[in-house]
PDB file of N, CA and C in Angstrom:
ATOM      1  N   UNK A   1     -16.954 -34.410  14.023  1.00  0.00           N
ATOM      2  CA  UNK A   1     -17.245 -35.647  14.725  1.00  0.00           C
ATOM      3  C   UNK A   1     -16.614 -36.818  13.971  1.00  0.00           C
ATOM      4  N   UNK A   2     -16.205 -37.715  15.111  1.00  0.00           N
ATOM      5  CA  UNK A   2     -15.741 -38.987  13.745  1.00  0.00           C
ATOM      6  C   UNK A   2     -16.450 -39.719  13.540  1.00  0.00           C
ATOM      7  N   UNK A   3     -16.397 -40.252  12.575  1.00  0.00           N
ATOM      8  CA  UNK A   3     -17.279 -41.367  11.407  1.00  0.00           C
ATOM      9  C   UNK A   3     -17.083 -41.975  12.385  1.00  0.00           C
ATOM     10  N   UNK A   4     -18.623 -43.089  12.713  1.00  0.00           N
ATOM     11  CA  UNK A   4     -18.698 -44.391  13.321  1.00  0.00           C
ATOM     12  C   UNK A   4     -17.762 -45.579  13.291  1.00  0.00           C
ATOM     13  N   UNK A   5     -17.419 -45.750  11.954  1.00  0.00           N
ATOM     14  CA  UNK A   5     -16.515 -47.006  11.601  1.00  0.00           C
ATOM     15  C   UNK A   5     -15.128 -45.944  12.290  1.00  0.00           C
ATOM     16  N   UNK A   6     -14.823 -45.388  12.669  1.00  0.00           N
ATOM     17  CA  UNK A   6     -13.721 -44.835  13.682  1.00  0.00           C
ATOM     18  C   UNK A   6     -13.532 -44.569  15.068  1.00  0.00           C
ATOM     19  N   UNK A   7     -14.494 -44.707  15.915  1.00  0.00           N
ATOM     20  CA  UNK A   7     -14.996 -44.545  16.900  1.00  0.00           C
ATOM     21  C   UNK A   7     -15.057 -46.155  17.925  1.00  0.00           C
ATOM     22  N   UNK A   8     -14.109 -46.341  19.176  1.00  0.00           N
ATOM     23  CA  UNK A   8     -14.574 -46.814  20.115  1.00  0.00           C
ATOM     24  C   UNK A   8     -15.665 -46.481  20.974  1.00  0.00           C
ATOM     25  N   UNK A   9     -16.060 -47.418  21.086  1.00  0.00           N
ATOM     26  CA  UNK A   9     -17.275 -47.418  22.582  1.00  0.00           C
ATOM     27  C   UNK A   9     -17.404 -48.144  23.099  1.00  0.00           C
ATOM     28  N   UNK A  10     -17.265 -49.606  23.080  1.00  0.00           N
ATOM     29  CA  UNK A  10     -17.735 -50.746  24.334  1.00  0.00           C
ATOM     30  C   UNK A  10     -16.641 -50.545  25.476  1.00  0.00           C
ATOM     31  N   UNK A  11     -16.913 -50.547  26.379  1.00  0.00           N
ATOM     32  CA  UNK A  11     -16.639 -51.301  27.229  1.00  0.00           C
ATOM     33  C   UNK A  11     -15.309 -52.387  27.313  1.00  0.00           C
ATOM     34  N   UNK A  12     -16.296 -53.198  26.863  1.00  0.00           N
ATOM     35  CA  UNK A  12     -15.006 -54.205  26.464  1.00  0.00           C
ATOM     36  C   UNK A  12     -13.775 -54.031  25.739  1.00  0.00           C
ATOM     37  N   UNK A  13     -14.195 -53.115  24.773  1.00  0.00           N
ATOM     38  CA  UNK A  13     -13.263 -52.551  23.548  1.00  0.00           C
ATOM     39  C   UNK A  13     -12.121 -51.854  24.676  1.00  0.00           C
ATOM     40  N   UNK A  14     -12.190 -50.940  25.258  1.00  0.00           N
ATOM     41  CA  UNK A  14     -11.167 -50.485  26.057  1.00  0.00           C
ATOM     42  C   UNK A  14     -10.307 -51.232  26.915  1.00  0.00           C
ATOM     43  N   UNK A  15     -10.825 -51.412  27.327  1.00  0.00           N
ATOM     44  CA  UNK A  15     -10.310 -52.844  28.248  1.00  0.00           C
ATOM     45  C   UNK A  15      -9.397 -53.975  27.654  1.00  0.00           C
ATOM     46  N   UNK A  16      -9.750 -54.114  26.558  1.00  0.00           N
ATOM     47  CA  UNK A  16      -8.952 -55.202  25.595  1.00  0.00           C
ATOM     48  C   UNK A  16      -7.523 -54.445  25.387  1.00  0.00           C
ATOM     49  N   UNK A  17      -7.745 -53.166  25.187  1.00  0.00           N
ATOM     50  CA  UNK A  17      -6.535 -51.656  24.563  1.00  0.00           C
ATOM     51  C   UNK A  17      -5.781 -51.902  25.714  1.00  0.00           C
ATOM     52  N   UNK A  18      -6.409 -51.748  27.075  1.00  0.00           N
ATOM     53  CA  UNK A  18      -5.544 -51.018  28.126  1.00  0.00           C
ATOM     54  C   UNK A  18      -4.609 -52.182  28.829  1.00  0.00           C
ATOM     55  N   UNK A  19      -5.607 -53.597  28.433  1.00  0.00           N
ATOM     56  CA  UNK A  19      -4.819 -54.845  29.134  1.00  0.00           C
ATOM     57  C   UNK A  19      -3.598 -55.050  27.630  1.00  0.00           C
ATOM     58  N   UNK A  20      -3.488 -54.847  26.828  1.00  0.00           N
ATOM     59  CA  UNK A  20      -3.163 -55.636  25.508  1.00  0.00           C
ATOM     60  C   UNK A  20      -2.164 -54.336  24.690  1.00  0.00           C
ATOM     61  N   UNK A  21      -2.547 -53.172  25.279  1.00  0.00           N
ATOM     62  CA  UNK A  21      -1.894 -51.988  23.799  1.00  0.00           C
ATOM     63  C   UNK A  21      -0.900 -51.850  24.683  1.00  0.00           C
ATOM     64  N   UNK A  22       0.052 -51.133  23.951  1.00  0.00           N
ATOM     65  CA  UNK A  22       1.408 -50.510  24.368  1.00  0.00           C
ATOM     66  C   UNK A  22       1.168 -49.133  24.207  1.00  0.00           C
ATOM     67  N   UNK A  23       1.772 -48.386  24.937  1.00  0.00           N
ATOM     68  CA  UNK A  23       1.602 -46.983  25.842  1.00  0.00           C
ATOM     69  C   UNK A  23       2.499 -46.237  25.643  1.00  0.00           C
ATOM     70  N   UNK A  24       2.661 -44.791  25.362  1.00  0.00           N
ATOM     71  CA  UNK A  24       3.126 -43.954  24.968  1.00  0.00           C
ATOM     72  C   UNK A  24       2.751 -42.702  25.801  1.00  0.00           C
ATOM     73  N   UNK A  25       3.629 -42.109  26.101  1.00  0.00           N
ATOM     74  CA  UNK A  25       3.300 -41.169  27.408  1.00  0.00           C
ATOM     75  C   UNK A  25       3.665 -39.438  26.855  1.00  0.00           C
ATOM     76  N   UNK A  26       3.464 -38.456  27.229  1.00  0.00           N
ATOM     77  CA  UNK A  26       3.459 -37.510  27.189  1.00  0.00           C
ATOM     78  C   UNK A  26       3.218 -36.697  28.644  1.00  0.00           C
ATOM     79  N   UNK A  27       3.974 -35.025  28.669  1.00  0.00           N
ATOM     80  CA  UNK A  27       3.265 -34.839  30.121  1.00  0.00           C
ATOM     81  C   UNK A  27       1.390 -34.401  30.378  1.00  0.00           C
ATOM     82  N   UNK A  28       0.602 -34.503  29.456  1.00  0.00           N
ATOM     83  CA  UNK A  28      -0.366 -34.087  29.399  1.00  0.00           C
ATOM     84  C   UNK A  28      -1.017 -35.023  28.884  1.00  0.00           C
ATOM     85  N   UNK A  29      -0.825 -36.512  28.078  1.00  0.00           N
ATOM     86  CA  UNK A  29      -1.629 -37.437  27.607  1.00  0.00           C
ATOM     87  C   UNK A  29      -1.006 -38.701  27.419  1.00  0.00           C
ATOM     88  N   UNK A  30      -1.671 -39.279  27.244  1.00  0.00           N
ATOM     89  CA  UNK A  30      -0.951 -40.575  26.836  1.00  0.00           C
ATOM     90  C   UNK A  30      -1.798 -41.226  25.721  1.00  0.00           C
ATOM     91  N   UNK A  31      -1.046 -42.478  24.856  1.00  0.00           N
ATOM     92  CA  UNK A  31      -1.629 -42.881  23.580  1.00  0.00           C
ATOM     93  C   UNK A  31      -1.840 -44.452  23.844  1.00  0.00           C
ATOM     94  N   UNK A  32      -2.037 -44.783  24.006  1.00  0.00           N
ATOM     95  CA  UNK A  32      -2.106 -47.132  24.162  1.00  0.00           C
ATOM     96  C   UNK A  32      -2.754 -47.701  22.792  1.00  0.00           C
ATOM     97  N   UNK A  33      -2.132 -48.225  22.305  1.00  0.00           N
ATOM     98  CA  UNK A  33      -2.307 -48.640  20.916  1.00  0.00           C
ATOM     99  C   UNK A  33      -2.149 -50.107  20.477  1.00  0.00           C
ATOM    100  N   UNK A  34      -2.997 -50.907  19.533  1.00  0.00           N
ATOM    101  CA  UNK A  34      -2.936 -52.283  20.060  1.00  0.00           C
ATOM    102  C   UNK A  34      -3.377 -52.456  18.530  1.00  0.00           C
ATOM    103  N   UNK A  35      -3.011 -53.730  17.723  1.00  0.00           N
ATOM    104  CA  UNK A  35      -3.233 -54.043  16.910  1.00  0.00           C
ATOM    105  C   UNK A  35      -4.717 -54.375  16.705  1.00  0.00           C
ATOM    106  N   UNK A  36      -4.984 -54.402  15.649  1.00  0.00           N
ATOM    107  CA  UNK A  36      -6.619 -54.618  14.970  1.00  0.00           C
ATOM    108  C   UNK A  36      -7.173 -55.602  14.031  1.00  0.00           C
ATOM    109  N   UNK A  37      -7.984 -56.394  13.666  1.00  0.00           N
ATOM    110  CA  UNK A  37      -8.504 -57.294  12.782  1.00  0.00           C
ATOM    111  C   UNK A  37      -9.430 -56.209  11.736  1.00  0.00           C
ATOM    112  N   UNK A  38     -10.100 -54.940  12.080  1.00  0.00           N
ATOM    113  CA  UNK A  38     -10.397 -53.690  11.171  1.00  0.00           C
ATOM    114  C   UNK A  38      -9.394 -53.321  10.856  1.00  0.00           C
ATOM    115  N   UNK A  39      -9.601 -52.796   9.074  1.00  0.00           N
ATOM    116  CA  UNK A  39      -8.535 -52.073   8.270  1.00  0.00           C
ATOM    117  C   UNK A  39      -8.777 -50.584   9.189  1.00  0.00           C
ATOM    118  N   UNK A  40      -9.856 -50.035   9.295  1.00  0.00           N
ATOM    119  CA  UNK A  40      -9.721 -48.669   9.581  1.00  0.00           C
ATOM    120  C   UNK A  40      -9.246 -48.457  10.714  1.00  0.00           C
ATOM    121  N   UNK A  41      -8.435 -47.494  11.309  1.00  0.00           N
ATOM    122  CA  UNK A  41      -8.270 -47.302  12.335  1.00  0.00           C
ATOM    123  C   UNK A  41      -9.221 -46.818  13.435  1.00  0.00           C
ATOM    124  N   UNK A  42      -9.366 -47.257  14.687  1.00  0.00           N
ATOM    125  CA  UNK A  42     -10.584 -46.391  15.568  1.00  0.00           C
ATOM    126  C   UNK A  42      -9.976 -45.891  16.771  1.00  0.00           C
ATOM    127  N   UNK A  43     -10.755 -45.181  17.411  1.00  0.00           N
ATOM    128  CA  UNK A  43      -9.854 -44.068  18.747  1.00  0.00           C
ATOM    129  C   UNK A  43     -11.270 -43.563  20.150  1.00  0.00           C
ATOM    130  N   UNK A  44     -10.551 -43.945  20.976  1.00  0.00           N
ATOM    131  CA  UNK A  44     -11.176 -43.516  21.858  1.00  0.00           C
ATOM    132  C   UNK A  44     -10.935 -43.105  22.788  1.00  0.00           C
ATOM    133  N   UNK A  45     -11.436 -41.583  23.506  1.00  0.00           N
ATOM    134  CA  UNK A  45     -10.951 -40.993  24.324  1.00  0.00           C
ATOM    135  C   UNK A  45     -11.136 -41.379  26.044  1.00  0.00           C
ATOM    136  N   UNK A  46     -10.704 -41.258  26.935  1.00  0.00           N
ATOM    137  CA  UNK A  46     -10.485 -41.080  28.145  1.00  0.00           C
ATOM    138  C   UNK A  46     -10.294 -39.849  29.005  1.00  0.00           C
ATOM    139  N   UNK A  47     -11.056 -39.430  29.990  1.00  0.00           N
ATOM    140  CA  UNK A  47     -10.549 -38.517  30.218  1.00  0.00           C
ATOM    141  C   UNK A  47     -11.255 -38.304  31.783  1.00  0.00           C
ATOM    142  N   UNK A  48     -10.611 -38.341  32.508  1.00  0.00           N
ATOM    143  CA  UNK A  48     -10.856 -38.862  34.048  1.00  0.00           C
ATOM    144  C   UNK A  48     -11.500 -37.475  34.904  1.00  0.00           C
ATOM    145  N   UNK A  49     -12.140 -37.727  35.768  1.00  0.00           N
ATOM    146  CA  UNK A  49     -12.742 -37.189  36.688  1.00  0.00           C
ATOM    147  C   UNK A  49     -11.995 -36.227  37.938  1.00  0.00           C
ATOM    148  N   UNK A  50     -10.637 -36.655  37.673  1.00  0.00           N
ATOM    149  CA  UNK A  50      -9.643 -35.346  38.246  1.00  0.00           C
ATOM    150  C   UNK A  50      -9.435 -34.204  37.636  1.00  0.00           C
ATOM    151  N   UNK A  51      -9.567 -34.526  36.118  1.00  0.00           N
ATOM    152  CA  UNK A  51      -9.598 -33.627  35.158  1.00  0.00           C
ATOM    153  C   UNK A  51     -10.549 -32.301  35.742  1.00  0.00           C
ATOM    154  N   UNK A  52     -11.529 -32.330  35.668  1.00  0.00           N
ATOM    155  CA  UNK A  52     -12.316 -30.980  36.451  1.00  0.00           C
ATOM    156  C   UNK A  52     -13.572 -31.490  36.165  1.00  0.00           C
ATOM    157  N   UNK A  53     -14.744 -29.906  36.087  1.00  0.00           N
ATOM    158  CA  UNK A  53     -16.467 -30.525  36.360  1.00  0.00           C
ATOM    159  C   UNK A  53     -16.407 -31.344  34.552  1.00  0.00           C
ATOM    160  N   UNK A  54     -17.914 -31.574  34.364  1.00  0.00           N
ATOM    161  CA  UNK A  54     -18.145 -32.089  33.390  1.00  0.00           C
ATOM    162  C   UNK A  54     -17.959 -30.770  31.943  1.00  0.00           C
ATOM    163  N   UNK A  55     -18.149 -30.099  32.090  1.00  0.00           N
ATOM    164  CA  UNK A  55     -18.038 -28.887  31.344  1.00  0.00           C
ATOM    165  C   UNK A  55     -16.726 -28.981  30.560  1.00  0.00           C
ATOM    166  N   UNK A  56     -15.154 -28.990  31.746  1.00  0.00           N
ATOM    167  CA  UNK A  56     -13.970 -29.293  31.199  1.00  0.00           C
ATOM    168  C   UNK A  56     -13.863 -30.245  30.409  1.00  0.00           C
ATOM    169  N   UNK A  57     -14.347 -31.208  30.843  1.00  0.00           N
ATOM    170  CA  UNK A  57     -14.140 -32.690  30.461  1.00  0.00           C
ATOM    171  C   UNK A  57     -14.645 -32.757  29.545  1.00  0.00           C
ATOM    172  N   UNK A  58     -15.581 -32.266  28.891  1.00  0.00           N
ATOM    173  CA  UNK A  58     -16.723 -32.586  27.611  1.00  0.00           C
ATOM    174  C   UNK A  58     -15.349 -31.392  26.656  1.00  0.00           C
ATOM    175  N   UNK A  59     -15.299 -30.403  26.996  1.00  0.00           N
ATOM    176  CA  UNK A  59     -14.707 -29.211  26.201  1.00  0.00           C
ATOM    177  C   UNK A  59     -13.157 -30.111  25.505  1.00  0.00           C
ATOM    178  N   UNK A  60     -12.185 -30.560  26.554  1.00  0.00           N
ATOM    179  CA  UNK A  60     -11.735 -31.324  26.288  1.00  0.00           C
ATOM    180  C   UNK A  60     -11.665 -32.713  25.289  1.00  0.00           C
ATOM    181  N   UNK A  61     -12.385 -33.621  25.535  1.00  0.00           N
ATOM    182  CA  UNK A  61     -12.727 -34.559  24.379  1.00  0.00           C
ATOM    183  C   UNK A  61     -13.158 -33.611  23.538  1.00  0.00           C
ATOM    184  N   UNK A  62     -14.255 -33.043  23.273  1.00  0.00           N
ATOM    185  CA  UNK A  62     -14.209 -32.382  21.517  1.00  0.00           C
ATOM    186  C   UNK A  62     -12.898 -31.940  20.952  1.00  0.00           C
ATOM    187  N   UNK A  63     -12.061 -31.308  21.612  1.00  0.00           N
ATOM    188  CA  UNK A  63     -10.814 -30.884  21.403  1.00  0.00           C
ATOM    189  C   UNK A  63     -10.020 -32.143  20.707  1.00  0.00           C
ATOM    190  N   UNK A  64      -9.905 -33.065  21.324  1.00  0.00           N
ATOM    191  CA  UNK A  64      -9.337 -34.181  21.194  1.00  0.00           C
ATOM    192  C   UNK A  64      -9.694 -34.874  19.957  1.00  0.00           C
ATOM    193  N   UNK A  65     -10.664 -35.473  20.089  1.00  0.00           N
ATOM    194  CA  UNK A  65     -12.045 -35.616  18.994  1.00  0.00           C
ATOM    195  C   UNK A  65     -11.521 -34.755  17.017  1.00  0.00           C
ATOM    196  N   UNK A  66     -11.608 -33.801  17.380  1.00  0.00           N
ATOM    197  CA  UNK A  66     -11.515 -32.764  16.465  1.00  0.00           C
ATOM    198  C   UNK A  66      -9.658 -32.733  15.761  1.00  0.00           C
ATOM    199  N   UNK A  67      -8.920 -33.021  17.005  1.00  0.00           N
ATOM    200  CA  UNK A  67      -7.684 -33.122  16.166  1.00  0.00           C
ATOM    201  C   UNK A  67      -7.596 -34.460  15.806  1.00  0.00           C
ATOM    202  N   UNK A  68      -7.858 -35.470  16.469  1.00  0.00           N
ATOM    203  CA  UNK A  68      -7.420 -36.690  15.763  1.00  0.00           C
ATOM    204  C   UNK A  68      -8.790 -37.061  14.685  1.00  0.00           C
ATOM    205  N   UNK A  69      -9.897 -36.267  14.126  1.00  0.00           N
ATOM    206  CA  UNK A  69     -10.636 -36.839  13.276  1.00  0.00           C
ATOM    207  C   UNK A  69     -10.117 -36.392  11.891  1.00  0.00           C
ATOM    208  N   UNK A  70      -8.986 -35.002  11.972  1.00  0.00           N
ATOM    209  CA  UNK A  70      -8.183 -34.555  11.227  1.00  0.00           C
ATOM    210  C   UNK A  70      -7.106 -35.302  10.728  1.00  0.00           C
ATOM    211  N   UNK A  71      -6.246 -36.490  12.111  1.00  0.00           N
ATOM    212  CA  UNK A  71      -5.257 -37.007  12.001  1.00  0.00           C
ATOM    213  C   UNK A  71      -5.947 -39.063  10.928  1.00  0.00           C
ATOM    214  N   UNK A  72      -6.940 -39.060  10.918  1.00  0.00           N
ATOM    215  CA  UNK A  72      -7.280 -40.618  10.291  1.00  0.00           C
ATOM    216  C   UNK A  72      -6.775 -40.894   9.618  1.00  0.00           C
ATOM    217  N   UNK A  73      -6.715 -40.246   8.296  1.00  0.00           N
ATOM    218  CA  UNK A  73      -5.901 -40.804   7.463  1.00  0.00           C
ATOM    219  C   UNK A  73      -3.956 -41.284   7.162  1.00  0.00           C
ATOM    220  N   UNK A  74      -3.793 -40.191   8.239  1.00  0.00           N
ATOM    221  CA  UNK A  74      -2.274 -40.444   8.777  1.00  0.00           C
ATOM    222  C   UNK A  74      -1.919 -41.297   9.765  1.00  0.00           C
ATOM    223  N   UNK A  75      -3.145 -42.218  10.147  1.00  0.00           N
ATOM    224  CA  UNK A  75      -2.844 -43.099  11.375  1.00  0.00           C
ATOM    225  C   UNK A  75      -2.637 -44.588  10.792  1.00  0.00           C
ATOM    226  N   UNK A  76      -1.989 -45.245  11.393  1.00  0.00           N
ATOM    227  CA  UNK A  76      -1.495 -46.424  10.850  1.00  0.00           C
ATOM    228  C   UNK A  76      -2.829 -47.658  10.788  1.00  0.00           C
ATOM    229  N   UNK A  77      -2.781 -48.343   9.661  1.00  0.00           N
ATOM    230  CA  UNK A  77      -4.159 -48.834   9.656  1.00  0.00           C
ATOM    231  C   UNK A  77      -4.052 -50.262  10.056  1.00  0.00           C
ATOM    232  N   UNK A  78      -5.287 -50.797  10.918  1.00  0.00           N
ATOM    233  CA  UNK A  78      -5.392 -52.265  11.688  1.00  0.00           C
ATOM    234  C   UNK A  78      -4.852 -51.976  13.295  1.00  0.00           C
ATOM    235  N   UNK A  79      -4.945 -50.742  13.046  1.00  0.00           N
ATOM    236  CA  UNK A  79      -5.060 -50.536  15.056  1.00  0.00           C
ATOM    237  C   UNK A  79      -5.850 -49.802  15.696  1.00  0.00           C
ATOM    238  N   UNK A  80      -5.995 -49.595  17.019  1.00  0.00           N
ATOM    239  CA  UNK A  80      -7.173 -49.051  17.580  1.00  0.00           C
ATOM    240  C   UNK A  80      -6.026 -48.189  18.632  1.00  0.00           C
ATOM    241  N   UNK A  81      -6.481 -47.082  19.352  1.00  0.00           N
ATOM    242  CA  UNK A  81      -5.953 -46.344  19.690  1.00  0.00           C
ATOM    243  C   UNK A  81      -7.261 -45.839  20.828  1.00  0.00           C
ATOM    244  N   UNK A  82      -6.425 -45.528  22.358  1.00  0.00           N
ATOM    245  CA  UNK A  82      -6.811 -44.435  22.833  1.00  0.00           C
ATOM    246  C   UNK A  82      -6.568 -43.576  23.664  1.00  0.00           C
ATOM    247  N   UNK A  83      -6.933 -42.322  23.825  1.00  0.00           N
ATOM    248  CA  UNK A  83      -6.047 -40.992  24.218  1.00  0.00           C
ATOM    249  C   UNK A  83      -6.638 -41.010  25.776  1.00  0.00           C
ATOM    250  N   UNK A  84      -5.616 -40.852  26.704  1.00  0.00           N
ATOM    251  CA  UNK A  84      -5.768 -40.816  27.719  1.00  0.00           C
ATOM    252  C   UNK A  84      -5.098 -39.176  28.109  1.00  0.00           C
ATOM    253  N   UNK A  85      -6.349 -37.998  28.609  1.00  0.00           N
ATOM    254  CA  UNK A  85      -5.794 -37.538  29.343  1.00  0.00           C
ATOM    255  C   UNK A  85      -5.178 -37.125  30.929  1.00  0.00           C
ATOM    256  N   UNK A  86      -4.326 -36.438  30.976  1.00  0.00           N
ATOM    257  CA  UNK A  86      -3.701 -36.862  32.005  1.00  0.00           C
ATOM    258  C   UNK A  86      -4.192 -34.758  32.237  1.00  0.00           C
ATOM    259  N   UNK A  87      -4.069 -34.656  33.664  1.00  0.00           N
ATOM    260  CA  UNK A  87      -4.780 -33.530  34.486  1.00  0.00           C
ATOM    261  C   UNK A  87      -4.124 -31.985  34.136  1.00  0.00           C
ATOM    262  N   UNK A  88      -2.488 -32.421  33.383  1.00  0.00           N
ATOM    263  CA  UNK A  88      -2.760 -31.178  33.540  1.00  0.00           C
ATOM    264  C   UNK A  88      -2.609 -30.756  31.560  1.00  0.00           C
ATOM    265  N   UNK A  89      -4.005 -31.758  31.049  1.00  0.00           N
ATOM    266  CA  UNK A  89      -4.104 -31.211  29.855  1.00  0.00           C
ATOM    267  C   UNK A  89      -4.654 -29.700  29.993  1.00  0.00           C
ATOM    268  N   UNK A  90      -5.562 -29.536  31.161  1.00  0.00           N
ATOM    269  CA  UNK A  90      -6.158 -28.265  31.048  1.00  0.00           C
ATOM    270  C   UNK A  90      -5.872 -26.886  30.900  1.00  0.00           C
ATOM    271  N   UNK A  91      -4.548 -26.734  31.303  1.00  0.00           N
ATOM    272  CA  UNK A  91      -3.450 -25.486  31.168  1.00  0.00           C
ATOM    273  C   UNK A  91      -3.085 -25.605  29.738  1.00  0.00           C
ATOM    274  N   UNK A  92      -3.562 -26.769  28.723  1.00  0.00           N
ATOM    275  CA  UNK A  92      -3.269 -26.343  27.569  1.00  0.00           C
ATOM    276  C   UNK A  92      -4.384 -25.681  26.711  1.00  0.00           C
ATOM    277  N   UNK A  93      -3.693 -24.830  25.664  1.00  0.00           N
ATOM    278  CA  UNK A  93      -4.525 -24.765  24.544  1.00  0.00           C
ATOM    279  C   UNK A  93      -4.717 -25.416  23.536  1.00  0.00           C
ATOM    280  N   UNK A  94      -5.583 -25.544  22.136  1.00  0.00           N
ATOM    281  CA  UNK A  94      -5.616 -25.942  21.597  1.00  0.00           C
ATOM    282  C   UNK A  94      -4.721 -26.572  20.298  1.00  0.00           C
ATOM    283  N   UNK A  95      -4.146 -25.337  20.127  1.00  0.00           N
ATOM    284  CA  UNK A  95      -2.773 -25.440  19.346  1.00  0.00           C
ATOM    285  C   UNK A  95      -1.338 -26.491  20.050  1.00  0.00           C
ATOM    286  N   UNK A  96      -1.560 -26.341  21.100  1.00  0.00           N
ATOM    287  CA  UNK A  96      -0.468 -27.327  22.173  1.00  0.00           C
ATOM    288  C   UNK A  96      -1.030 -28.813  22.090  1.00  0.00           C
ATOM    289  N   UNK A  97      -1.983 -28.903  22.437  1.00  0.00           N
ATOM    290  CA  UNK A  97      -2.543 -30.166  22.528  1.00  0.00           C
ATOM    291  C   UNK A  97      -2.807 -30.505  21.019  1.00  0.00           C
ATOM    292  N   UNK A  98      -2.501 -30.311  19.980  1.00  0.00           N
ATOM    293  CA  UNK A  98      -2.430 -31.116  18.848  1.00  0.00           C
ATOM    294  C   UNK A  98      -0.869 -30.998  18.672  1.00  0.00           C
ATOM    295  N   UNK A  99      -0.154 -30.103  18.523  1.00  0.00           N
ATOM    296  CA  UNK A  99       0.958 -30.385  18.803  1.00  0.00           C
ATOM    297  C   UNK A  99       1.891 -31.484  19.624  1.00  0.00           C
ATOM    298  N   UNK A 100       1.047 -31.990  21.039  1.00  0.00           N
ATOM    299  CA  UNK A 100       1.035 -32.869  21.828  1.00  0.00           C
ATOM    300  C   UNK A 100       1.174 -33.885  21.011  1.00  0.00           C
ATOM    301  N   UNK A 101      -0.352 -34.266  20.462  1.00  0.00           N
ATOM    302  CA  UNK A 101      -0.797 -35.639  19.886  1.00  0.00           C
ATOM    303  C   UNK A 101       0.168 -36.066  19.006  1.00  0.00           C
ATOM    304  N   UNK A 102       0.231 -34.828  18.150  1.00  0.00           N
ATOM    305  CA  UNK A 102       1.367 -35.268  17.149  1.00  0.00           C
ATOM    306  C   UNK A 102       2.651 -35.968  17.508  1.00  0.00           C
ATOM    307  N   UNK A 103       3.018 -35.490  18.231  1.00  0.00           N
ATOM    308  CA  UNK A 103       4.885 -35.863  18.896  1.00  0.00           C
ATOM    309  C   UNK A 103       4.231 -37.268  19.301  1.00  0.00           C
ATOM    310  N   UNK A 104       3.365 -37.563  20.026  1.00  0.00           N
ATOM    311  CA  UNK A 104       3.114 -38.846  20.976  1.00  0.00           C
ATOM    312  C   UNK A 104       3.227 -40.166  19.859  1.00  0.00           C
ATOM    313  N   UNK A 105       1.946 -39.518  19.012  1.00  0.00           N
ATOM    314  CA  UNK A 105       2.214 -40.328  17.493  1.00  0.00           C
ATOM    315  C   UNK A 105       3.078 -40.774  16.843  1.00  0.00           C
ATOM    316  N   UNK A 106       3.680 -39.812  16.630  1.00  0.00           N
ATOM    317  CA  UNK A 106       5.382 -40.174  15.839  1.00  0.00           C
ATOM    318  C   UNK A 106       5.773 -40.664  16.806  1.00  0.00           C
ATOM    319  N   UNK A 107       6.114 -40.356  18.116  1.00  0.00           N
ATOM    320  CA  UNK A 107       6.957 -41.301  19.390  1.00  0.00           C
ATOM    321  C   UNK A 107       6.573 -42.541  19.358  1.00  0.00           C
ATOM    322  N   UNK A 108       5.409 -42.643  19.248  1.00  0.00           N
ATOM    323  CA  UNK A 108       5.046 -44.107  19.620  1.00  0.00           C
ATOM    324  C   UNK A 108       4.906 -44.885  18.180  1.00  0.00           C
ATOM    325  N   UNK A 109       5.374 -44.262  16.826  1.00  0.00           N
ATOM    326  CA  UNK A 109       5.538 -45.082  15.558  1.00  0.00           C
ATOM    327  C   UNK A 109       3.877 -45.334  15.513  1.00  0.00           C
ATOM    328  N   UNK A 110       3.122 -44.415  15.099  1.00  0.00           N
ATOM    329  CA  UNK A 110       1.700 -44.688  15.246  1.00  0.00           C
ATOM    330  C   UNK A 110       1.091 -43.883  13.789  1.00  0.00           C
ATOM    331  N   UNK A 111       1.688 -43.296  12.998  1.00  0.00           N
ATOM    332  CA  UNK A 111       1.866 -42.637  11.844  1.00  0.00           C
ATOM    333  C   UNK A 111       1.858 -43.413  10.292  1.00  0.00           C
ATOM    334  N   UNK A 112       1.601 -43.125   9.521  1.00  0.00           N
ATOM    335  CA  UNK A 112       2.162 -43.822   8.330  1.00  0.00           C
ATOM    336  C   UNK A 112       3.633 -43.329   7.857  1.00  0.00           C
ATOM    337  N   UNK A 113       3.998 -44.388   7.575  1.00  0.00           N
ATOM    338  CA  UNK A 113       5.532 -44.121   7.204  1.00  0.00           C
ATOM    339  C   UNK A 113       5.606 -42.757   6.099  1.00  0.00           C
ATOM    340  N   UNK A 114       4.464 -42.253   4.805  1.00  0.00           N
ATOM    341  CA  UNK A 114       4.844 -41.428   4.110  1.00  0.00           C
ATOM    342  C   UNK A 114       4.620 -39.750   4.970  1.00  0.00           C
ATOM    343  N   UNK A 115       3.876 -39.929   5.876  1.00  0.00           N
ATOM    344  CA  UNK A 115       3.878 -38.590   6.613  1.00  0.00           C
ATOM    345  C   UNK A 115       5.276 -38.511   7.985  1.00  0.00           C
ATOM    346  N   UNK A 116       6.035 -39.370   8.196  1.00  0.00           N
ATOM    347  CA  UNK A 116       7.155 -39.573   9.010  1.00  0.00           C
ATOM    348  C   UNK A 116       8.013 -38.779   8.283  1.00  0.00           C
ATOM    349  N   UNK A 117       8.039 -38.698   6.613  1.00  0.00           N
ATOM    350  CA  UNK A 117       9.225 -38.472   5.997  1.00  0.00           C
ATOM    351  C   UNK A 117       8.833 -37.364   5.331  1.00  0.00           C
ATOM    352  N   UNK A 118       8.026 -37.032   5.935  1.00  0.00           N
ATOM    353  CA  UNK A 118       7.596 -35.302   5.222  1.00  0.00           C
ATOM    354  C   UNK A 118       8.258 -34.357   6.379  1.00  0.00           C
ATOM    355  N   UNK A 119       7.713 -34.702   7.813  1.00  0.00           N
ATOM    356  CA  UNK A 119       7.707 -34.026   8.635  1.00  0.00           C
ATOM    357  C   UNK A 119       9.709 -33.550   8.763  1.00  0.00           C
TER     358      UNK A 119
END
């Protein structure tokens, strides 16, 4: 689970991301990312109601959840971030969909520069 001080939830908080962040696309997700007045970085998921019943959808965010609570410290700090999936995350597995995140990350320069130059 992620630490609180990492975690979106208002309302408002999203809304600020989706009018204000810049967007990064993938065929299975997307990333919108927006500068921050917090050093830590925070993330919050999306994940829409086309997606399938609630069952998918919950299975999904933990998935999500679980790779990027792995990815914190490699995320660039003073921004907020959040993962939008798109319908046909569900044909993926788990190993794909962090694989996903990753590429979107680096695509969208959302990384710290010393893990850019490892990879």
């Amino acid at each position: 689970m992620l630490k609180k001080q990492n975690r979106l939830t208002k309302r408002k908080e999203f809304a600020y991301i989706y009018k204000h962040g810049e967007k990064t696309n993938s065929k299975n997700l997307s990333v919108v990312s927006v500068k921050s007045k917090k050093k830590e970085p925070r993330v919050g998921f999306s994940v829409n109601n086309k997606i399938g019943k609630a069952v998918v959808r919950n299975r999904i965010k933990r998935q999500l959840r679980d790779i990027l609570r792995r990815q914190i410290p490699n995320l660039k700090q003073f921004q907020n971030f959040v993962v939008v999936a798109h319908p046909t995350i569900v044909e993926c597995d788990f190993h794909k969909m962090e694989n996903e995140i990753l590429w979107v990350l680096k695509k969208g320069n959302l990384l710290n520069e010393q893990i850019l130059d490892d990879s």
